[in-house]
C-alpha atoms as a PDB file:
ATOM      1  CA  UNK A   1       1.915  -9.513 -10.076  1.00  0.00           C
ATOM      2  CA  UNK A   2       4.278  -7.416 -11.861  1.00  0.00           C
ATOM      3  CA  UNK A   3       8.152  -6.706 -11.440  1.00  0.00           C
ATOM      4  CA  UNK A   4       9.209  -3.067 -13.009  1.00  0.00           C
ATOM      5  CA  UNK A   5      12.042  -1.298 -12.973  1.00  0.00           C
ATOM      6  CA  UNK A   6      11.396   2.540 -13.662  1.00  0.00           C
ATOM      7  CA  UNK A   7      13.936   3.883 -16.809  1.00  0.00           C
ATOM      8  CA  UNK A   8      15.860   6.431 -15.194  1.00  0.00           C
ATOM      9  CA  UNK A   9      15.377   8.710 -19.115  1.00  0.00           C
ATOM     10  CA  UNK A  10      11.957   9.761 -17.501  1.00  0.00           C
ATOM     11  CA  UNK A  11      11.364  13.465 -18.119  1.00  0.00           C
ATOM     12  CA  UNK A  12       9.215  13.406 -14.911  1.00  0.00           C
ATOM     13  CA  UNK A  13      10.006  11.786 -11.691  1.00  0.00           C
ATOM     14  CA  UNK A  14       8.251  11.523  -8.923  1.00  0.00           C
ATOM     15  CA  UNK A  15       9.455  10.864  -5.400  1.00  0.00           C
ATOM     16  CA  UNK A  16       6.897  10.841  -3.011  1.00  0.00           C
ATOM     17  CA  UNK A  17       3.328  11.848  -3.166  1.00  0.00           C
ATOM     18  CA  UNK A  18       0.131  10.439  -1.001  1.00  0.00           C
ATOM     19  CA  UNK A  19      -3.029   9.522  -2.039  1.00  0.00           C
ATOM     20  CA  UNK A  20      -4.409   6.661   0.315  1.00  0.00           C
ATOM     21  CA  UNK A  21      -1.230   5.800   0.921  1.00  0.00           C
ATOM     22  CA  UNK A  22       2.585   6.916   0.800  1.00  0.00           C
ATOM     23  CA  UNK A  23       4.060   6.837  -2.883  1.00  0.00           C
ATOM     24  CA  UNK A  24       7.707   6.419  -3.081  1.00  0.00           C
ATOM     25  CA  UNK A  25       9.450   6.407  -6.759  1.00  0.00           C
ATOM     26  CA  UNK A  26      12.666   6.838  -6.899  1.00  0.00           C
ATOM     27  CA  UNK A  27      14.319   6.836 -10.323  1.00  0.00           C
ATOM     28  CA  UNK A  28      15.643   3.183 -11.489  1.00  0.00           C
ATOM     29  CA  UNK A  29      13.905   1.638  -9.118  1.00  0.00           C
ATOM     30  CA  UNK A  30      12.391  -1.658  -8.623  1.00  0.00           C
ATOM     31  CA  UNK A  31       8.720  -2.391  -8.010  1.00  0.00           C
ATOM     32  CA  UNK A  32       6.326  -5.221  -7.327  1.00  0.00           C
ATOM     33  CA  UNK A  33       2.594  -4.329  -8.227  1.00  0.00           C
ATOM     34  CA  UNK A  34      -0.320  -6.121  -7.241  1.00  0.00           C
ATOM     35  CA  UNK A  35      -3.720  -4.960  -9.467  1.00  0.00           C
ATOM     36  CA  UNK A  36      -6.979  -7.163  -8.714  1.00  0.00           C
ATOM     37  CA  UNK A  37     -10.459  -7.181 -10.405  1.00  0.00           C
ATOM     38  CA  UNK A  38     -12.713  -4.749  -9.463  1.00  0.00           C
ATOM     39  CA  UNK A  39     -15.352  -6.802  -7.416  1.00  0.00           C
ATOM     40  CA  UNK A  40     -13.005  -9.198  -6.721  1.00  0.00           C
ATOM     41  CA  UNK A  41     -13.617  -8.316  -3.038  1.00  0.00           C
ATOM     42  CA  UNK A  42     -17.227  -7.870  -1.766  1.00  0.00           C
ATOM     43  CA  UNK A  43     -18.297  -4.170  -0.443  1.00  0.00           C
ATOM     44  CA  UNK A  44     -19.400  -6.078   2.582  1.00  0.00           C
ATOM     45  CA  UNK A  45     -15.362  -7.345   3.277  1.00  0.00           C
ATOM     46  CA  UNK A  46     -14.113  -3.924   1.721  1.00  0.00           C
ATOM     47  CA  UNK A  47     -16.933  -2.069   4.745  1.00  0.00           C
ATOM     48  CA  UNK A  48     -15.404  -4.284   7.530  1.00  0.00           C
ATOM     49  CA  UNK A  49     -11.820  -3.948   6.614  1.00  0.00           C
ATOM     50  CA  UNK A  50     -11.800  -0.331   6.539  1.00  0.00           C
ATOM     51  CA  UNK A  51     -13.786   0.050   9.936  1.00  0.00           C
ATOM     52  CA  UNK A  52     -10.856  -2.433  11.206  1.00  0.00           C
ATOM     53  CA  UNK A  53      -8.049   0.150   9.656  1.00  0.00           C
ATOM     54  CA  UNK A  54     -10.183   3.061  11.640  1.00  0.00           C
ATOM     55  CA  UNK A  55     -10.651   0.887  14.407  1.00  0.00           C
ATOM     56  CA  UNK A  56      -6.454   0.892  14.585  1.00  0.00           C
ATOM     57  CA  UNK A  57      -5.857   3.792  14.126  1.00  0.00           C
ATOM     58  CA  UNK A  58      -8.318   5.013  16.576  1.00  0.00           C
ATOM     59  CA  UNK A  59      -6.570   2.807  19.444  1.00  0.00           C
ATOM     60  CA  UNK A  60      -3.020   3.412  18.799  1.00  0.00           C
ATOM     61  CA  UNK A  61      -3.705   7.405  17.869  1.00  0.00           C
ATOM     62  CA  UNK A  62       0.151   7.740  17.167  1.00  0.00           C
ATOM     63  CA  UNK A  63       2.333   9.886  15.089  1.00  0.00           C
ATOM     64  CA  UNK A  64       4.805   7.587  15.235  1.00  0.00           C
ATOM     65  CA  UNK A  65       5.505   6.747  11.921  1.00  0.00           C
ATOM     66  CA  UNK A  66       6.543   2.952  12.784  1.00  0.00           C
ATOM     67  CA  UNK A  67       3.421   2.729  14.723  1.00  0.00           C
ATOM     68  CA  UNK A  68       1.439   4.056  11.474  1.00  0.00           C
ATOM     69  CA  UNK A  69       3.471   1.044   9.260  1.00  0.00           C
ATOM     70  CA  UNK A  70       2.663  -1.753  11.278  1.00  0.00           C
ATOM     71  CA  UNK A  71      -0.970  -1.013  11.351  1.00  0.00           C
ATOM     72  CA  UNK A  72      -1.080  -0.208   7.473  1.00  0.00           C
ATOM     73  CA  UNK A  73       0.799  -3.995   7.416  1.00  0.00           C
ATOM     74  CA  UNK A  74      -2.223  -5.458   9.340  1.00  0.00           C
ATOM     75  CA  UNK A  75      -4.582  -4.388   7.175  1.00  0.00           C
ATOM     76  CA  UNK A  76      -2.798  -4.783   3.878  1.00  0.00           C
ATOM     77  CA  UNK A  77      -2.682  -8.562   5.681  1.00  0.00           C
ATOM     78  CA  UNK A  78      -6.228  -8.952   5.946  1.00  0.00           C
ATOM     79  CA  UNK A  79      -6.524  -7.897   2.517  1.00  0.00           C
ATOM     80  CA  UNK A  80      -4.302 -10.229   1.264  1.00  0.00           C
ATOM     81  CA  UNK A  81      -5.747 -13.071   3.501  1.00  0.00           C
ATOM     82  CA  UNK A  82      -9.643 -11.938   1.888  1.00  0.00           C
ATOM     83  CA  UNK A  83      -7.935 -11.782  -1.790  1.00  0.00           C
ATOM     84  CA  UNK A  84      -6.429 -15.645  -1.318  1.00  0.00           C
ATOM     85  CA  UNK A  85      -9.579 -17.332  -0.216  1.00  0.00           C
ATOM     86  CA  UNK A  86     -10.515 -16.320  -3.466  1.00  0.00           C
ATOM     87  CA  UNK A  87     -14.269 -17.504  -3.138  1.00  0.00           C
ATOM     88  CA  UNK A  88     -15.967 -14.704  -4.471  1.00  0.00           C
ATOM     89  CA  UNK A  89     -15.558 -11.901  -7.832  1.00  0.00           C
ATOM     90  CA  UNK A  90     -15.233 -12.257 -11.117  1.00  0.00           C
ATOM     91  CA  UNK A  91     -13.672 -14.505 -13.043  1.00  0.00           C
ATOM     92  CA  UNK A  92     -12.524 -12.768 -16.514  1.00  0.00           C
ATOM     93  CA  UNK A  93      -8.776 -13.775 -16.075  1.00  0.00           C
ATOM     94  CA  UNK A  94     -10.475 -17.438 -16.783  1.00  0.00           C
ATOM     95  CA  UNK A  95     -10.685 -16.269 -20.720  1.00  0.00           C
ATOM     96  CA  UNK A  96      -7.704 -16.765 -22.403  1.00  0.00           C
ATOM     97  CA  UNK A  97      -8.758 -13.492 -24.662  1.00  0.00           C
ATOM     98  CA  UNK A  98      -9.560 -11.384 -22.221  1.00  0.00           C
ATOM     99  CA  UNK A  99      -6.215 -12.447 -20.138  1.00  0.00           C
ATOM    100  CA  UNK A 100      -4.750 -11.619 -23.408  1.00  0.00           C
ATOM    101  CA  UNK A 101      -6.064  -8.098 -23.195  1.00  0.00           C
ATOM    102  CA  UNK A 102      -4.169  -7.823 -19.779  1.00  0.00           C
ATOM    103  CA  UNK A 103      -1.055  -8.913 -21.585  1.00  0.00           C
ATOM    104  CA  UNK A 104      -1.106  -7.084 -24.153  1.00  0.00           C
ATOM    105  CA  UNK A 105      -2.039  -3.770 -21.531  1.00  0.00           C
ATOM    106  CA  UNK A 106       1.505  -4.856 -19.705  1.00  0.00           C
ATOM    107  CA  UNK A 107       3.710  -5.028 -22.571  1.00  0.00           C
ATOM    108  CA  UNK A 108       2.087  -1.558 -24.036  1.00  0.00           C
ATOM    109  CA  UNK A 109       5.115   0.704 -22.194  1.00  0.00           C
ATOM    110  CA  UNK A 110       7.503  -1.593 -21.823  1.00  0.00           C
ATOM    111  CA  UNK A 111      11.218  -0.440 -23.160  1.00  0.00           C
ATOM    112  CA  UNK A 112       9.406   2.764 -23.463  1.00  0.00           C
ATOM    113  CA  UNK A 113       8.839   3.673 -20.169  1.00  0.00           C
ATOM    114  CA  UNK A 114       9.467   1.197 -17.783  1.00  0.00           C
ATOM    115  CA  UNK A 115      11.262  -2.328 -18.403  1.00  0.00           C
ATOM    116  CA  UNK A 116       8.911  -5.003 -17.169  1.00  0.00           C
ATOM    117  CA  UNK A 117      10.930  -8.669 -15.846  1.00  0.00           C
ATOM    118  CA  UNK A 118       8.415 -10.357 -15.185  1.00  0.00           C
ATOM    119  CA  UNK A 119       4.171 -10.697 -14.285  1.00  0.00           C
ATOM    120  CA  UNK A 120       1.901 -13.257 -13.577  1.00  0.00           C
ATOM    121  CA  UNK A 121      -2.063 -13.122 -14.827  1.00  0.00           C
ATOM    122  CA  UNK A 122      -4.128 -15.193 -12.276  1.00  0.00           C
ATOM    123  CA  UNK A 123      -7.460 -15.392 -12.119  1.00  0.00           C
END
């Protein structure tokens, strides 16, 4: 987990763009971030929780933007719910030197480009 707070000297700011989901930045803002291992989830769960988001959204077929939250909160849920069983992936965070790594990767911009309170390295 990771608490930013974007510094508001940024030459380039970006409110809103969309990838697999909406993107809002808005300049000194504050942000929690979630990263986890690659593999840390099975394809298998990955498979079965995307058929569930298509599954959704083929039931409610809505353009109602509320609608559209609550089901991207269902399945960000069953994410999380996968992610804190925590019974399968990798285990690198274990190693105090490659946790390090991780560290170190966090502290690399901060003061510089954003101003990072606080994080937490699990593994």
């Amino acid at each position: 987990m990771v608490g930013l707070a974007t510094r508001p000297t940024w030459n380039i700011v970006m409110n809103f763009y969309r990838r697999k989901l909406p993107h809002w930045q808005p300049a000194g803002a504050q942000y929690f971030i979630t990263y986890r291992l690659a593999g840390s989830l099975p394809r298998k769960v990955i498979q079965e929780l995307q058929l569930l988001r298509e599954q959704f959204n083929s039931e409610e077929k809505t353009n109602n933007l509320s609608e559209q939250q609550k089901i991207q909160r269902k399945v960000f849920q069953r994410y999380e719910d996968a992610l804190d069983r925590g019974n399968t992936g990798p285990t690198w965070l274990n190693s105090s030197a490659v946790a390090g790594v991780v560290k170190e990767a966090m502290h690399y911009r901060d003061s510089k480009e954003y101003d990072l309170f606080a994080y937490c390295i699990m593994s």
